[in-house]
Protein backbone atom coordinates (compact mmCIF):
# COMPACT_ATOMS: atom_id res chain seq x y z
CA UNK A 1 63.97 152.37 42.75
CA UNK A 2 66.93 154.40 42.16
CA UNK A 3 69.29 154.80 45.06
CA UNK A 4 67.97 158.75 46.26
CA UNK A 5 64.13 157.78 45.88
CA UNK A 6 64.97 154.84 48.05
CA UNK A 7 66.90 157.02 50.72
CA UNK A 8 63.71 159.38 50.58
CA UNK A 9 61.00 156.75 50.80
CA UNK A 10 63.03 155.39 53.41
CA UNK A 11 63.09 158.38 55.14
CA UNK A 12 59.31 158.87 55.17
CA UNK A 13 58.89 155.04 56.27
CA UNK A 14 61.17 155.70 59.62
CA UNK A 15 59.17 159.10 59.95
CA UNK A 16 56.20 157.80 59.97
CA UNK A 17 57.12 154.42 61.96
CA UNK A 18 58.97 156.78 64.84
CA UNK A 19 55.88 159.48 64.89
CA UNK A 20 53.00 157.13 64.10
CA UNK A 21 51.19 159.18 62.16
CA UNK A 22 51.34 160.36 58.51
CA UNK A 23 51.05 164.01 59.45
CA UNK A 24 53.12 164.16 61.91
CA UNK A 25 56.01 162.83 59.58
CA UNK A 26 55.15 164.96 57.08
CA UNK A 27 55.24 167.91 59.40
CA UNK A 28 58.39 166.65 60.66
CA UNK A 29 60.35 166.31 57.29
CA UNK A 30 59.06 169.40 55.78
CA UNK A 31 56.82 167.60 53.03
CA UNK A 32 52.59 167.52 52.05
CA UNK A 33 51.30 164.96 53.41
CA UNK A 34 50.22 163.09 50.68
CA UNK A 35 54.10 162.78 49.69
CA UNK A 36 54.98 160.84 52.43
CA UNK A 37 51.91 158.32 51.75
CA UNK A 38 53.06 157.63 48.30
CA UNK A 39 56.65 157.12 49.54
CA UNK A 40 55.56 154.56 51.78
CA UNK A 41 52.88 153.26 49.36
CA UNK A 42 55.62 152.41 46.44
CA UNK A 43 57.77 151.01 48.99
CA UNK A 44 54.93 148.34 49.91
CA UNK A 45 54.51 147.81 45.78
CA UNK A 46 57.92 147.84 44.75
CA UNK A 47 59.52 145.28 47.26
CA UNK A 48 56.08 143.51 47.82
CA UNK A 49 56.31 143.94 51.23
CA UNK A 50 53.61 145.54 53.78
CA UNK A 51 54.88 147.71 56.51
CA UNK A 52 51.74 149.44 58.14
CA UNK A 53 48.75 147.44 59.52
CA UNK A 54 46.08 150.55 58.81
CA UNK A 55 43.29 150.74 60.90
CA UNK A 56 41.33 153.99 59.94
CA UNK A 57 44.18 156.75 60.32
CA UNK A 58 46.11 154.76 63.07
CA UNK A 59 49.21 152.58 62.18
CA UNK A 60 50.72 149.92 63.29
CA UNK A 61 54.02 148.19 62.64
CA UNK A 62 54.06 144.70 60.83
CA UNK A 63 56.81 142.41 62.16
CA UNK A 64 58.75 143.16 58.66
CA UNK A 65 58.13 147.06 59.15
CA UNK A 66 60.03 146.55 62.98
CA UNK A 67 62.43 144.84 61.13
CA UNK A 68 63.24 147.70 58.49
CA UNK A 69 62.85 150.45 61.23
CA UNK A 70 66.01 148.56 62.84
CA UNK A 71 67.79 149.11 59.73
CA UNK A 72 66.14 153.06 59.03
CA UNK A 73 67.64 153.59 62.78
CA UNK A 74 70.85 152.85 62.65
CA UNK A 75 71.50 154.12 58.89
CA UNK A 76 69.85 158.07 59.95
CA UNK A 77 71.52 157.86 62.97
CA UNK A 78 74.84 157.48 61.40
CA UNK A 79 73.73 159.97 58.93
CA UNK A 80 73.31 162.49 61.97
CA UNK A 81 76.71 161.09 63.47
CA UNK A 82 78.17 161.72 60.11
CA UNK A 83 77.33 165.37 59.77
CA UNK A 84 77.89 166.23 63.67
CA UNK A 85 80.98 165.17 62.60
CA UNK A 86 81.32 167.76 59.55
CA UNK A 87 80.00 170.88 61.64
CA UNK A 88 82.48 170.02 64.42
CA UNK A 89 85.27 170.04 62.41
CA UNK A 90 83.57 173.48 60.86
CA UNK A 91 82.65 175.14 63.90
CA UNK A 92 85.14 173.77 66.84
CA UNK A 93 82.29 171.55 68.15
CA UNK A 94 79.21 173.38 68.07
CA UNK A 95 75.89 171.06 68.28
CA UNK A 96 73.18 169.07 70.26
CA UNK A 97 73.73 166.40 73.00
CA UNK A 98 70.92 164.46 74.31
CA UNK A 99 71.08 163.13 77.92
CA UNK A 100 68.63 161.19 79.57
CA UNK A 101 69.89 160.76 83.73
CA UNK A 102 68.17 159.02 86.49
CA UNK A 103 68.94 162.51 88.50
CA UNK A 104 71.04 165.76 88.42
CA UNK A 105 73.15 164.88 90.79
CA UNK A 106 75.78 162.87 88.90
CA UNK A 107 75.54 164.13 85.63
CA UNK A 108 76.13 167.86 86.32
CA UNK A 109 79.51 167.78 87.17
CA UNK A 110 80.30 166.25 83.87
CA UNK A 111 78.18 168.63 82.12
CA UNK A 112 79.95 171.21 84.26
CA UNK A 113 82.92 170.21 82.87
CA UNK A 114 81.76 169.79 79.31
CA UNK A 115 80.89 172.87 78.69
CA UNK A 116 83.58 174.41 79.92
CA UNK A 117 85.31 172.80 77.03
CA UNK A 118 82.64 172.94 74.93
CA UNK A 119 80.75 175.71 75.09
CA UNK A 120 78.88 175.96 71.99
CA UNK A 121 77.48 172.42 72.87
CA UNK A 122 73.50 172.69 73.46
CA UNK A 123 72.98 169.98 76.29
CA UNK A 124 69.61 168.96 76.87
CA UNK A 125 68.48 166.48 80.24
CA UNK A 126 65.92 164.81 80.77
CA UNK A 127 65.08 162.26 84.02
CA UNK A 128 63.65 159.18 84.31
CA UNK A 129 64.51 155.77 85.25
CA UNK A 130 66.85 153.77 84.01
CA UNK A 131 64.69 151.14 82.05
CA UNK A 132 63.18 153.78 80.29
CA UNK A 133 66.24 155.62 79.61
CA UNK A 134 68.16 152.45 78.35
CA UNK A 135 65.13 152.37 75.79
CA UNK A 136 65.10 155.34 75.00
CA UNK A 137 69.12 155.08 74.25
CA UNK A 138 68.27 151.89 71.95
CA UNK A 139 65.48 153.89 69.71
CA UNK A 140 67.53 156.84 69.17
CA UNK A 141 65.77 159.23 70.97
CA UNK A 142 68.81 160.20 72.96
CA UNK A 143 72.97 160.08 72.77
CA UNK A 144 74.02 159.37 75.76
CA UNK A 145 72.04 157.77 79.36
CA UNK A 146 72.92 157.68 83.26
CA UNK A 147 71.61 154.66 84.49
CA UNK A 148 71.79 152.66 87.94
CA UNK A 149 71.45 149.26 86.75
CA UNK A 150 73.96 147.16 84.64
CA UNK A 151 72.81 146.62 81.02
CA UNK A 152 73.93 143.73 79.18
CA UNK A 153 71.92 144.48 75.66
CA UNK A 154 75.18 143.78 72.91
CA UNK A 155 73.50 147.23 71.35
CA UNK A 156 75.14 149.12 74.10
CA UNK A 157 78.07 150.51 75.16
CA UNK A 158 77.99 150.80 78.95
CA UNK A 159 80.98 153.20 80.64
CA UNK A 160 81.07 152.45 84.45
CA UNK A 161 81.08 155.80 85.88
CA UNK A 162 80.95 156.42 90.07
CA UNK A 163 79.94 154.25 93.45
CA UNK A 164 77.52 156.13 95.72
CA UNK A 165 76.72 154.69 99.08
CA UNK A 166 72.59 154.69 100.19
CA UNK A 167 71.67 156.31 103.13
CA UNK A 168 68.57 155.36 105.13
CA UNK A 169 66.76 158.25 106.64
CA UNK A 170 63.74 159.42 108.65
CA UNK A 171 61.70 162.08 110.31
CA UNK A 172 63.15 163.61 113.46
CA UNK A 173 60.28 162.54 115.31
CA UNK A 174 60.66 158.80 113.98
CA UNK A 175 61.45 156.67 117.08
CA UNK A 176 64.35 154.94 115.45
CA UNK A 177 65.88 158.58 114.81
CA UNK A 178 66.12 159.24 118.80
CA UNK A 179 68.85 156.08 118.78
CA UNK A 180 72.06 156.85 118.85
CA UNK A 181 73.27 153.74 117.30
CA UNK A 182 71.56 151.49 115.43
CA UNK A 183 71.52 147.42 114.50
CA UNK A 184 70.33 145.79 111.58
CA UNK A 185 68.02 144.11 113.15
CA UNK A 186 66.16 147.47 113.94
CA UNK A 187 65.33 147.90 110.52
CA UNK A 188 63.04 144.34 110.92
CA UNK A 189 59.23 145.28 110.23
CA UNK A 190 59.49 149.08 110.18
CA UNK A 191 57.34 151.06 107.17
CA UNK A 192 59.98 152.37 104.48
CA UNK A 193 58.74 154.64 101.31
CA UNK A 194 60.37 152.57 98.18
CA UNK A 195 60.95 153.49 95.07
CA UNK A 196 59.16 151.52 92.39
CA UNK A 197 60.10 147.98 91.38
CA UNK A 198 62.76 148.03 88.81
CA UNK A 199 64.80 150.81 90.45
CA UNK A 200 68.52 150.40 90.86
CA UNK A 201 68.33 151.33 94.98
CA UNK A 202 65.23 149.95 95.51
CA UNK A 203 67.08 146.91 94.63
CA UNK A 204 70.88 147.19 96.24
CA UNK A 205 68.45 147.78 99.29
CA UNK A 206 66.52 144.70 98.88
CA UNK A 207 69.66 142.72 98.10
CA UNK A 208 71.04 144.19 101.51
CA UNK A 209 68.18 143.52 103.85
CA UNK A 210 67.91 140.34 102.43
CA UNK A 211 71.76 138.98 103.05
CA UNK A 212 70.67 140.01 106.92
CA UNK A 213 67.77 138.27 106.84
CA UNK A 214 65.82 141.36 107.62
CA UNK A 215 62.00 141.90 106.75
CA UNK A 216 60.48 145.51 105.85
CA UNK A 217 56.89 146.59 105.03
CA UNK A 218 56.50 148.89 102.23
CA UNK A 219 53.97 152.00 103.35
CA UNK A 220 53.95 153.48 99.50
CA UNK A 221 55.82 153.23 96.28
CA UNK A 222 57.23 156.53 94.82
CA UNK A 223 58.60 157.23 91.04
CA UNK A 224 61.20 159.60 92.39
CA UNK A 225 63.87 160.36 94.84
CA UNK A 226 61.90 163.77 95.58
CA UNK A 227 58.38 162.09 96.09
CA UNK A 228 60.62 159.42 98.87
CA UNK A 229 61.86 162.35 100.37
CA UNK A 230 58.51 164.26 100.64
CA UNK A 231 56.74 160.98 102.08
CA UNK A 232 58.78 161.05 104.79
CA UNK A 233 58.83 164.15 105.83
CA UNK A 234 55.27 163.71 105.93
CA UNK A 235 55.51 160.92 108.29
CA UNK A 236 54.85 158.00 106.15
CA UNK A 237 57.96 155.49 106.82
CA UNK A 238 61.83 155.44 106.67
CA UNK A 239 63.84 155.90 103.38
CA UNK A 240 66.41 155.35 101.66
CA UNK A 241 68.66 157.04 98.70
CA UNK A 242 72.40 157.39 97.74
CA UNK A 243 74.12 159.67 99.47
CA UNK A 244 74.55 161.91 96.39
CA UNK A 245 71.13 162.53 96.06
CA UNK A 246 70.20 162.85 100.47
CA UNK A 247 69.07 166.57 100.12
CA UNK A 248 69.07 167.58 104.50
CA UNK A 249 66.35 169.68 105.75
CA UNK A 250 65.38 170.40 109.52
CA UNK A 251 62.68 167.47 109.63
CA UNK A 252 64.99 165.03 108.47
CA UNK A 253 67.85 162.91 110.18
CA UNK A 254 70.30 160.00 108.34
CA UNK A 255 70.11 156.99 110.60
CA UNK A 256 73.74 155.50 111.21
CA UNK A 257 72.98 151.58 111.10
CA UNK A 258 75.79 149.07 111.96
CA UNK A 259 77.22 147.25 109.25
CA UNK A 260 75.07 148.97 106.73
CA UNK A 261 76.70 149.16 103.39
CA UNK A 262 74.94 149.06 100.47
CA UNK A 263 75.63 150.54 97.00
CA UNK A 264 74.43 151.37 93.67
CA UNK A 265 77.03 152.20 90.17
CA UNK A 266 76.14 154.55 88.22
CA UNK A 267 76.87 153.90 84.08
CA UNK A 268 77.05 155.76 81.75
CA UNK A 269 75.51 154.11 78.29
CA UNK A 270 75.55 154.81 74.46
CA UNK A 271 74.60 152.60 71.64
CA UNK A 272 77.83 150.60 70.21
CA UNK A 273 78.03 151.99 67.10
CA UNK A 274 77.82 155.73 68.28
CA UNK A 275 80.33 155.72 71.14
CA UNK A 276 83.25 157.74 68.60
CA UNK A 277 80.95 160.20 67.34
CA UNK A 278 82.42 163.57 68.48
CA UNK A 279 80.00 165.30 71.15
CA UNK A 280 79.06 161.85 72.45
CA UNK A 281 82.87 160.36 72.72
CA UNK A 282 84.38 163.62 74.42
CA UNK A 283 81.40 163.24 77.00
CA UNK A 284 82.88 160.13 77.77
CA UNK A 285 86.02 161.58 78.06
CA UNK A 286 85.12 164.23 80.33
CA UNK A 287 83.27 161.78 82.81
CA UNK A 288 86.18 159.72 83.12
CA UNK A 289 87.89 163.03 83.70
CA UNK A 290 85.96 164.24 86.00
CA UNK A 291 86.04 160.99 88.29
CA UNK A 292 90.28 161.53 87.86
C-alpha cells in the first residue's frame, strides 16, 4: 500500500473508530459510504490484521484496532497542529480553540484576555467535570481543559493555574446561619448538598472535615455547582463551593467557620505533544498572564 492510500485508509479507520459508525465517517470525511468500507476492508487484508468486531451494523474496537487508533490520534492531530500552524502564520492567528472547563468562572478571564489579542480566534467552552474533561483532552476531542484535580497521566501536560478558597453556605433561615461565629465542630452531623464523588471540592472538603474529625450526612448529590446552589435555597442542607464560583442572592448567607480553610487548584491541561502548537501555547501564555 503506497504511502497516500495508506494515509487515506488510515484516515477512514480513525473516522470510523472515533464516530462508530460507517456512515457517519463517511459523512464526516466527505466520501460514499461504501469508500470508507473498502478502505478499512484492505487495511484488514493487506496487514492481516482485524480492527472491527462487526455485529450487524454496530462496531466495535479489537484490542489491535485501540492500539492503531492511538497511533491515527496522535498522527491527525499533529496533522491539524501542523496546518493551524500554516494559517496562523497566513492570517495573524485566525482559527478554532477547544476548551472544556469545570465552570466559567476561571476560564473567562483568560479568554477575556485572549481575545483581546486574538481576535480572530473562534473559542468554543464546554463544562463538565474534570474526569471527563481530562478524557476528553486524551482522545482529542478538545485542546485545552480546566480541571480541579491533579492529573498525573505522562500524556499530559498539566499548567497549575489559580488557588480558590471553598466557602460553606446556607439558607438564611438555616439555624447555623443565625450564629455569629461558628466552630468546626458545628459542622458535626448537619445535612450538606455534595457534589458527586470524584469532584475536586467535594473532595478538599472531605479531606478537611476529616483532619477535624468531623462527621456530615449527605441530603443529595448534585452534578453541578448551580444544582448545590438551588438545593439549598430550597432548604435541603448546607453547601459548599469555591469562592469564585459563590453566586449571593437574598436567601443565601456564607457561614464564617473557625479555622476553616480548605482549597481546591485549578490546572490547566493539554496533551504533551500539543502544548507548542500556536492557539493552544499562547493560551497558556495568557493564563499565566493573566494570574501576573
Amino acid at each position: 500500500m503506497s504511502g497516500t492510500s495508506l494515509i487515506a485508509a488510515l484516515k477512514a479507520f480513525d473516522a470510523t473508530a472515533r464516530t462508530g459508525t460507517i456512515t457517519t465517517a463517511a459523512r464526516q470525511l466527505g466520501l460514499r459510504q461504501p469508500t470508507v468500507s473498502a478502505h478499512i476492508i484492505r487495511l484488514e487484508s493487506e496487514y492481516g490484521v482485524e480492527l472491527f468486531y462487526r455485529q450487524g451494523r454496530r462496531l466495535e474496537l479489537t484490542q489491535f484496532g485501540n492500539a492503531l487508533l492511538e497511533h491515527t490520534q496522535r498522527l491527525f492531530s499533529a496533522e491539524q497542529d501542523a496546518q493551524s500552524l500554516l494559517i496562523a502564520a497566513k492570517t495573524n492567528y485566525r482559527g478554532t480553540l477547544n476548551l472544556h472547563a469545570i465552570g466559567p468562572h476561571n476560564i473567562t478571564p483568560i479568554i477575556k484576555a485572549y481575545r483581546a489579542r486574538y481576535p480572530g480566534v473562534h473559542i468554543s467552552v464546554t463544562v463538565g467535570d474534570s474526569q471527563s474533561i481530562t478524557q476528553r483532552i486524551l482522545n482529542y476531542e478538545g485542546d485545552i481543559g480546566l480541571v480541579l484535580n491533579e492529573i498525573t497521566d505522562p500524556h499530559i501536560f498539566c499548567l497549575p493555574y489559580r488557588a480558590q478558597k471553598l466557602v460553606i453556605f446556607a439558607h438564611t433561615d438555616h439555624p447555623l446561619a443565625k450564629k455569629k461565629s461558628l466552630r468546626f465542630t458545628d459542622l458535626n452531623g448537619q445535612e450538606f448538598v455534595m457534589r458527586e464523588q470524584g469532584s475536586g471540592t467535594r473532595k478538599a472538603f472531605e479531606d478537611s472535615l476529616s483532619a477535624k474529625n468531623i462527621q456530615i450526612k449527605t441530603s443529595v448529590e448534585m452534578r453541578s455547582r448551580e444544582a448545590v446552589r438551588e438545593a439549598v435555597i430550597q432548604g435541603l442542607g448546607l453547601g459548599v463551593v469555591a469562592n469564585t464560583a459563590y453566586q449571593p442572592c437574598p436567601d443565601l448567607v456564607t457561614l464564617d467557620v473557625e479555622g476553616f480553610n480548605a482549597h481546591t487548584f485549578t490546572r490547566l491541561i493539554c496533551r504533551v505533544e500539543r502544548r507548542n502548537s500556536p492557539l493552544i501555547a499562547h493560551f497558556l501564555q495568557t493564563a499565566q498572564e493573566v494570574l501576573g
